[in-house]
C-alpha atoms as a PDB file:
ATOM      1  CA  UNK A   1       0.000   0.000   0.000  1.00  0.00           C
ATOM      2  CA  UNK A   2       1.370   3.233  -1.329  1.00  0.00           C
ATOM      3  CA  UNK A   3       1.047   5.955   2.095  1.00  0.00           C
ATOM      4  CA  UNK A   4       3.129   9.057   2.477  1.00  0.00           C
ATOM      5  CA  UNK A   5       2.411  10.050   6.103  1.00  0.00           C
ATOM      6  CA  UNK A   6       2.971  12.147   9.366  1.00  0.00           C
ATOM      7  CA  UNK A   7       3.114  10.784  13.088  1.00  0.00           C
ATOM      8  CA  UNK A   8       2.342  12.993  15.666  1.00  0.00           C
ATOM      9  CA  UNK A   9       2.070  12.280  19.885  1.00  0.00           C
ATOM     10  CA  UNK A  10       3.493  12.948  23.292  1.00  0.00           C
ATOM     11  CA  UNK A  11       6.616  11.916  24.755  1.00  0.00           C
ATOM     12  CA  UNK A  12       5.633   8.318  25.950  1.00  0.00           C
ATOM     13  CA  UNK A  13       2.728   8.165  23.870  1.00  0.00           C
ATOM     14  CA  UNK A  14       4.508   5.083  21.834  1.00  0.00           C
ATOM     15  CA  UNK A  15       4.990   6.560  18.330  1.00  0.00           C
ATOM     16  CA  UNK A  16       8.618   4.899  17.991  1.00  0.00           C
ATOM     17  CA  UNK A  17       6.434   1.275  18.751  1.00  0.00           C
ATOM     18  CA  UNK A  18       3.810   1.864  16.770  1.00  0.00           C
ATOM     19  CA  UNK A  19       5.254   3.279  13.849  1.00  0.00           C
ATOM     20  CA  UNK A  20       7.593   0.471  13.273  1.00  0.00           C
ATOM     21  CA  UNK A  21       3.869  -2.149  13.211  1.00  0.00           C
ATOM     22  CA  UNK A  22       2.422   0.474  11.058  1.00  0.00           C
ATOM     23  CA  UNK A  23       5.646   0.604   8.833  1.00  0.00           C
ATOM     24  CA  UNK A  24       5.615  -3.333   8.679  1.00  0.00           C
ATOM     25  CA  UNK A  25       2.238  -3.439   7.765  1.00  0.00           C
ATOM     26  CA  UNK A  26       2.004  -0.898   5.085  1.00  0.00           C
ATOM     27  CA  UNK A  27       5.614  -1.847   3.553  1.00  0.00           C
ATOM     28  CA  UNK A  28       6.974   1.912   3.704  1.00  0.00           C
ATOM     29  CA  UNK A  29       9.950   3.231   5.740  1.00  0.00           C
ATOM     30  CA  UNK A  30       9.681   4.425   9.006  1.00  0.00           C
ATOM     31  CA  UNK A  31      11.819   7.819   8.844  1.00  0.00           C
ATOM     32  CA  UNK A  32      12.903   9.339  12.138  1.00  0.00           C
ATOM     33  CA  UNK A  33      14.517  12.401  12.211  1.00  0.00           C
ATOM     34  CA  UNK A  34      16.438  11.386  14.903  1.00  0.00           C
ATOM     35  CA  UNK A  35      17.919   8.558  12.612  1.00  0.00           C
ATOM     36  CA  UNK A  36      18.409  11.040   9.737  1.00  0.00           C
ATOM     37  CA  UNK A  37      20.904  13.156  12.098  1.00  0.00           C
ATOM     38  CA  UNK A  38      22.617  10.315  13.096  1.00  0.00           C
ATOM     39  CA  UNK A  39      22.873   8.532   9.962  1.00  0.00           C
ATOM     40  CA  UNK A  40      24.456  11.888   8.110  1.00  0.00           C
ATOM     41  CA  UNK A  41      26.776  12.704  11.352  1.00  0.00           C
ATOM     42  CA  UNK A  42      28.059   9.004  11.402  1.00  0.00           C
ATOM     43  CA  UNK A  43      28.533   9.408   6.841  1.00  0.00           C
ATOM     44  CA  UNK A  44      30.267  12.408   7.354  1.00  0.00           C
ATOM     45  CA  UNK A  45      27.726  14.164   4.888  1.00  0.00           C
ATOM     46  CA  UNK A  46      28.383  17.821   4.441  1.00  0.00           C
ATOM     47  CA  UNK A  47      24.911  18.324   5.831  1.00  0.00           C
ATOM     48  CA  UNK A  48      26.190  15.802   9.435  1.00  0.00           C
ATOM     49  CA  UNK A  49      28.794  17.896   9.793  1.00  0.00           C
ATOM     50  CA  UNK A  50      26.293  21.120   9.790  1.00  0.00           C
ATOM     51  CA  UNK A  51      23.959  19.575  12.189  1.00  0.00           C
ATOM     52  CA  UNK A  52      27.187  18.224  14.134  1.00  0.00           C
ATOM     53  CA  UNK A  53      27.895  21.687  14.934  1.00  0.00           C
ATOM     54  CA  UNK A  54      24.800  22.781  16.036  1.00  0.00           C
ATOM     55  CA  UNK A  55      24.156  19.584  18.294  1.00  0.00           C
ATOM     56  CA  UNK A  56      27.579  19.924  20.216  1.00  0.00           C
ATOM     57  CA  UNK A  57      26.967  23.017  21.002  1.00  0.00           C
ATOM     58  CA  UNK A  58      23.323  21.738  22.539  1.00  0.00           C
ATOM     59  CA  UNK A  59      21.013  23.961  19.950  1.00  0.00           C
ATOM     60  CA  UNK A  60      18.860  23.596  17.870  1.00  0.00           C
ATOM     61  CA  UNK A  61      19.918  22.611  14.359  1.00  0.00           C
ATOM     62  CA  UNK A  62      18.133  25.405  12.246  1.00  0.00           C
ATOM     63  CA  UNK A  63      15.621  24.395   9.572  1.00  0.00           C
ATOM     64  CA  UNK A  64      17.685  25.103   6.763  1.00  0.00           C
ATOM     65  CA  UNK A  65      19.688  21.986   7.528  1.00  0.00           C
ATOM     66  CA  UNK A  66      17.000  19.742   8.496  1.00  0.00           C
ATOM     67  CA  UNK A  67      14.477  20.266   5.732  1.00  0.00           C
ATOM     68  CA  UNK A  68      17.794  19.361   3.699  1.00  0.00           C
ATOM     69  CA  UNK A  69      18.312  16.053   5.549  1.00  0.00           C
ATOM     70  CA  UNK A  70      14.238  15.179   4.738  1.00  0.00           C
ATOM     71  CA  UNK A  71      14.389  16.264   1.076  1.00  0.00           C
ATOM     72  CA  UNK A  72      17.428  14.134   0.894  1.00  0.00           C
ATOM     73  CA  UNK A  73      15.523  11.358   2.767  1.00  0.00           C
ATOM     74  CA  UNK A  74      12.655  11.310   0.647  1.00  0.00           C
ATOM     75  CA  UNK A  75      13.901  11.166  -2.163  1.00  0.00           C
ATOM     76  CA  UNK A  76      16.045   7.660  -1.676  1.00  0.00           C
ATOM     77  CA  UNK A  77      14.615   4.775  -3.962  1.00  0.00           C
ATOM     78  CA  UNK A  78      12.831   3.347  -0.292  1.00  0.00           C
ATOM     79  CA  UNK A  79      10.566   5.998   0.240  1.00  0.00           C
ATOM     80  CA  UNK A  80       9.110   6.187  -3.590  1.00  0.00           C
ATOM     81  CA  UNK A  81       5.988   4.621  -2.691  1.00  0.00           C
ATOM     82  CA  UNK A  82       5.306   6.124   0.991  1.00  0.00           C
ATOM     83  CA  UNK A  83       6.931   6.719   4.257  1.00  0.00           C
ATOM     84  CA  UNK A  84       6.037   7.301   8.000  1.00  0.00           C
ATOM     85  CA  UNK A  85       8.010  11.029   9.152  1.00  0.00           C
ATOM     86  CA  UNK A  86       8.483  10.840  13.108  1.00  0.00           C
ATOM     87  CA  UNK A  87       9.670  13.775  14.299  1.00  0.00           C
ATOM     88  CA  UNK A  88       8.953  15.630  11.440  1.00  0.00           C
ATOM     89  CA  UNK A  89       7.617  18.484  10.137  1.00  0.00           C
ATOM     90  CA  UNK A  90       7.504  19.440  14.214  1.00  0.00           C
ATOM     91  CA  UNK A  91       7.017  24.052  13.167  1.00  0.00           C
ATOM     92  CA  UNK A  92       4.242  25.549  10.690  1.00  0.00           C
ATOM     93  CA  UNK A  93       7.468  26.340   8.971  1.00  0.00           C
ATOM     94  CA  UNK A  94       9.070  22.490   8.396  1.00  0.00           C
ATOM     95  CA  UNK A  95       4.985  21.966   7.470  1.00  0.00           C
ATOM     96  CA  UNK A  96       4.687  24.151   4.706  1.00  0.00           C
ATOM     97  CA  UNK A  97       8.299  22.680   3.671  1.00  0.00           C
ATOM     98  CA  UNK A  98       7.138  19.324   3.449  1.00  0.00           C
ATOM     99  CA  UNK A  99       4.332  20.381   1.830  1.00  0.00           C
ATOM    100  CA  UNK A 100       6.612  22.229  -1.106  1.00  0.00           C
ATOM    101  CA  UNK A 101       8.921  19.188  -1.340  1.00  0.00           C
ATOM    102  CA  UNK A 102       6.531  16.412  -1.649  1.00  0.00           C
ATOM    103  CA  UNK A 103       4.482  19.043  -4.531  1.00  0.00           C
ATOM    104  CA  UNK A 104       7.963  19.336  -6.156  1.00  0.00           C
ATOM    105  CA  UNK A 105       7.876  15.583  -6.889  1.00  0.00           C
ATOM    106  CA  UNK A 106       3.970  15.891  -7.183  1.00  0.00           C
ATOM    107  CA  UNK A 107       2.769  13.951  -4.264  1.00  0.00           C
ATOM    108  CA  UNK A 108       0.767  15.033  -1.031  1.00  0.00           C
ATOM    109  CA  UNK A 109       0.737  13.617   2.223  1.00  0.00           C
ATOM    110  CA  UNK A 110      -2.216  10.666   2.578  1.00  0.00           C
ATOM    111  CA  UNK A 111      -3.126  11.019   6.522  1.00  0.00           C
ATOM    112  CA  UNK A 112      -1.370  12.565   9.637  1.00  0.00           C
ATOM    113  CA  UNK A 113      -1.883  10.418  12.661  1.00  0.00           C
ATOM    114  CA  UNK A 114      -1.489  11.257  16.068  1.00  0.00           C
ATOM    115  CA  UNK A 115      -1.233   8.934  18.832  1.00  0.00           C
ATOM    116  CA  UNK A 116      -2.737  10.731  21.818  1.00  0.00           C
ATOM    117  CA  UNK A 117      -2.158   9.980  25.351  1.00  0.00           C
ATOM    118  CA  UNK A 118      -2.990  10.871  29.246  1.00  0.00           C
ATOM    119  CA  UNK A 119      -0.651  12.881  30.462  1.00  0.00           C
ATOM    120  CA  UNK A 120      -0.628  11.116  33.376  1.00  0.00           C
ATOM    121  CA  UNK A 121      -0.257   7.942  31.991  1.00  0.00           C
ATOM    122  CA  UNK A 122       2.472   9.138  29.874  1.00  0.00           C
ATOM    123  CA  UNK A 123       4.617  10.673  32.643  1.00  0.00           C
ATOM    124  CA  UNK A 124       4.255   6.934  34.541  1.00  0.00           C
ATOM    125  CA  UNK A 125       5.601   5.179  31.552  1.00  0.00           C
ATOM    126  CA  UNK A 126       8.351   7.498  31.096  1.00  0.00           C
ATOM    127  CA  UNK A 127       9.465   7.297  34.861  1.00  0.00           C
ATOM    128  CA  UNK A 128       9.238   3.558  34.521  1.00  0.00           C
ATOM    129  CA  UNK A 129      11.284   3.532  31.377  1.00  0.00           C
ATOM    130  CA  UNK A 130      13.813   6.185  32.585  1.00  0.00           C
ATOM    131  CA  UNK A 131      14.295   3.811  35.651  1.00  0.00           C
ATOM    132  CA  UNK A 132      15.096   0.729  33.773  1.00  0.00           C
ATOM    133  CA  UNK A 133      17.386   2.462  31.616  1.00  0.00           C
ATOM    134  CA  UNK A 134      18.750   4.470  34.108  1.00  0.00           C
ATOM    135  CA  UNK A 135      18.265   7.648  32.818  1.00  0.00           C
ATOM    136  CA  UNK A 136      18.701   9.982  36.104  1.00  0.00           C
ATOM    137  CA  UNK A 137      17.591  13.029  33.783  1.00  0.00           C
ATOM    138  CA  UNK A 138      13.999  11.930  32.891  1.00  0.00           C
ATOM    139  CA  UNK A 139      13.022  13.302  36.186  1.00  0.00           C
ATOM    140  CA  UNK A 140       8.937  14.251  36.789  1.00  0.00           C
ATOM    141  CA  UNK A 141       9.444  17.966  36.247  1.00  0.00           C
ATOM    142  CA  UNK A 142      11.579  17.339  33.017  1.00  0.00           C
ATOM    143  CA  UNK A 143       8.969  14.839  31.752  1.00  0.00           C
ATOM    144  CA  UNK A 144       5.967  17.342  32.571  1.00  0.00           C
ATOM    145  CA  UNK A 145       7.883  20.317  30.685  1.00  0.00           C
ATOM    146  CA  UNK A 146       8.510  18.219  27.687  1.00  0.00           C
ATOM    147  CA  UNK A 147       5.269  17.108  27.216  1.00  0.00           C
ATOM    148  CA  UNK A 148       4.201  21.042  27.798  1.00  0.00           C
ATOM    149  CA  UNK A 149       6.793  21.962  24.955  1.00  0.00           C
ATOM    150  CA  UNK A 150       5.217  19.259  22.771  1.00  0.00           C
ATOM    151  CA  UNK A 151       1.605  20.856  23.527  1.00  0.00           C
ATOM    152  CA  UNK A 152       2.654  24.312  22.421  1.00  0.00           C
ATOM    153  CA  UNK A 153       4.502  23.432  19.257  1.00  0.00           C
ATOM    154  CA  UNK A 154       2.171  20.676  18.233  1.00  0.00           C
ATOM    155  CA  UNK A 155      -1.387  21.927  18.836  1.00  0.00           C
ATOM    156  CA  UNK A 156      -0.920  24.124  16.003  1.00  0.00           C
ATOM    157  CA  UNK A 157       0.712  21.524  13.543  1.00  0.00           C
ATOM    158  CA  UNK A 158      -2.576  19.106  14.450  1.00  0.00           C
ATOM    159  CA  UNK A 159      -5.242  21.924  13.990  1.00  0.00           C
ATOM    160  CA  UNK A 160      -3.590  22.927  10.375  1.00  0.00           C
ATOM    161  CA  UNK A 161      -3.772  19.372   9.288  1.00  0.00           C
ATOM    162  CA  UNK A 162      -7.359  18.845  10.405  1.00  0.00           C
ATOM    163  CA  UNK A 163      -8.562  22.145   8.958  1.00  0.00           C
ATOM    164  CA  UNK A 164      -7.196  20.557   5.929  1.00  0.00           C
ATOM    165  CA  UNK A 165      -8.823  17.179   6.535  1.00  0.00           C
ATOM    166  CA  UNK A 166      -5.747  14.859   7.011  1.00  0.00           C
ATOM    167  CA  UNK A 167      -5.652  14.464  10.763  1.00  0.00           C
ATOM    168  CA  UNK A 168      -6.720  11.143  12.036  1.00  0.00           C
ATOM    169  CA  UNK A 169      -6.304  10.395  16.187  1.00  0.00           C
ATOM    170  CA  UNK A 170      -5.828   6.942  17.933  1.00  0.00           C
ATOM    171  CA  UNK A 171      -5.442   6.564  21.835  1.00  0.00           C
ATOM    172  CA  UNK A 172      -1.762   5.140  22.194  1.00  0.00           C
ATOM    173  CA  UNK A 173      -2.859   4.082  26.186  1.00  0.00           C
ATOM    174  CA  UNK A 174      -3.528  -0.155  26.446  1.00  0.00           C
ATOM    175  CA  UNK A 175      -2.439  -2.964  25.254  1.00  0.00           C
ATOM    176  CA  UNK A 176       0.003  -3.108  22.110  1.00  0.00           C
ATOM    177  CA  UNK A 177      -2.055  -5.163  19.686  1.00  0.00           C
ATOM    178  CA  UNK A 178      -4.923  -3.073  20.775  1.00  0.00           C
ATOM    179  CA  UNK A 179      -3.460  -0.003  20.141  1.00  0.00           C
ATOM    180  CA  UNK A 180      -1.946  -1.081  16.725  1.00  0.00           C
ATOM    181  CA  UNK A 181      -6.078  -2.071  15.676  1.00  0.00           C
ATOM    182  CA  UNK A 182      -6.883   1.088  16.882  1.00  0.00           C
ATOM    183  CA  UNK A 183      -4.225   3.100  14.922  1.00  0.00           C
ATOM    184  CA  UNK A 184      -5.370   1.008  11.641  1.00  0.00           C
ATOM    185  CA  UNK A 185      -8.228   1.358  11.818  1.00  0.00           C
ATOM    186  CA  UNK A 186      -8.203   5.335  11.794  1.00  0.00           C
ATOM    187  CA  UNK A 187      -5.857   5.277   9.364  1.00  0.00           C
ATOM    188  CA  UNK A 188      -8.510   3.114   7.096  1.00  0.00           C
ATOM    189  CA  UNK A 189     -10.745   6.027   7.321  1.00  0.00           C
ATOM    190  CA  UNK A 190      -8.747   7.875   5.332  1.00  0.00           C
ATOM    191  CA  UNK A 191      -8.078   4.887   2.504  1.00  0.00           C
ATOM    192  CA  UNK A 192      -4.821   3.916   4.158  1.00  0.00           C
ATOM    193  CA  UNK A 193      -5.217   0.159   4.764  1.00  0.00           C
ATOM    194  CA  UNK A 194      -2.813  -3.248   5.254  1.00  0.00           C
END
């Protein structure tokens, strides 16, 4: 099944999990943008050693260089007949980027899902998680603020795609399986089916 998609959710809400099922499924790539960096820093691509840069120094890496990394991405032989973007577009800037690439070639994103999630729930999974990997950072207050930051900058990117039809939402909270059926079956809604 041909599906050029968008996953949006919380911190904890399970995208990395559910995207992989999803990618399975459907037969398209899951693309992480967190991958992309790490894939160009570790190939020594002009555009790793950009973001390299900006990462040591603990900032942001600007636009410019990531909407390069996702062009680049998107256009490898893989991702010709769909992909999953995690992590990506996360501004009203990146979306509007996307949204010029993908007409460059043509093409339109299908569906953007977003896995939503109790906050509560998702700051108990992350504490459990940060414990068993031992992740002394991932304290409650650094959880709580990161799922705030997600709020702010994500709201917006969910309420353009719905105004423009594409947003589909699945609760990410219960048991894998269940959640994958649930997932699917919102994306079906929208034509995207196994």
């Amino acid at each position: 099944m041909s599906a050029r998609m968008v996953i949006l959710g919380p911190p904890g809400a399970g995208k990395g999990t559910q995207a992989a099922r999803i990618c399975e499924r459907l037969g398209i790539p899951a693309i992480s943008t967190g991958d992309i960096f790490r894939a160009n820093v570790a190939g020594g691509t002009e555009l790793g050693r950009q973001a390299k840069q900006y990462m040591d120094a603990g900032e942001y890496v600007p636009d410019s260089v990531t909407n390069a990394m996702v062009a680049d991405r998107l256009a490898a032989d893989d991702a010709a007949d769909g992909f999953l973007l995690d992590g990506y577009p996360r501004t009203e800037a990146q979306v509007h980027e996307l949204d010029s690439m993908l007409a460059a070639a043509g093409l339109s994103l299908d569906v953007v899902l977003e896995i939503t999630a109790d906050a509560e729930v998702v700051v108990q999974r992350l504490l459990g998680r940060a414990a068993e990997q031992g992740r002394t950072d991932d304290t409650e207050p650094v959880i709580r603020r990161r799922l705030e930051v997600y709020a702010e900058q994500t709201e917006p990117l969910a309420a353009l795609y719905e105004q423009r039809g594409l947003l589909v939402r699945a609760d990410g909270v219960g048991a894998l399986d269940e959640v994958t059926d649930r997932i699917m079956s919102a994306l079906a809604t929208r034509g995207v089916t196994a």
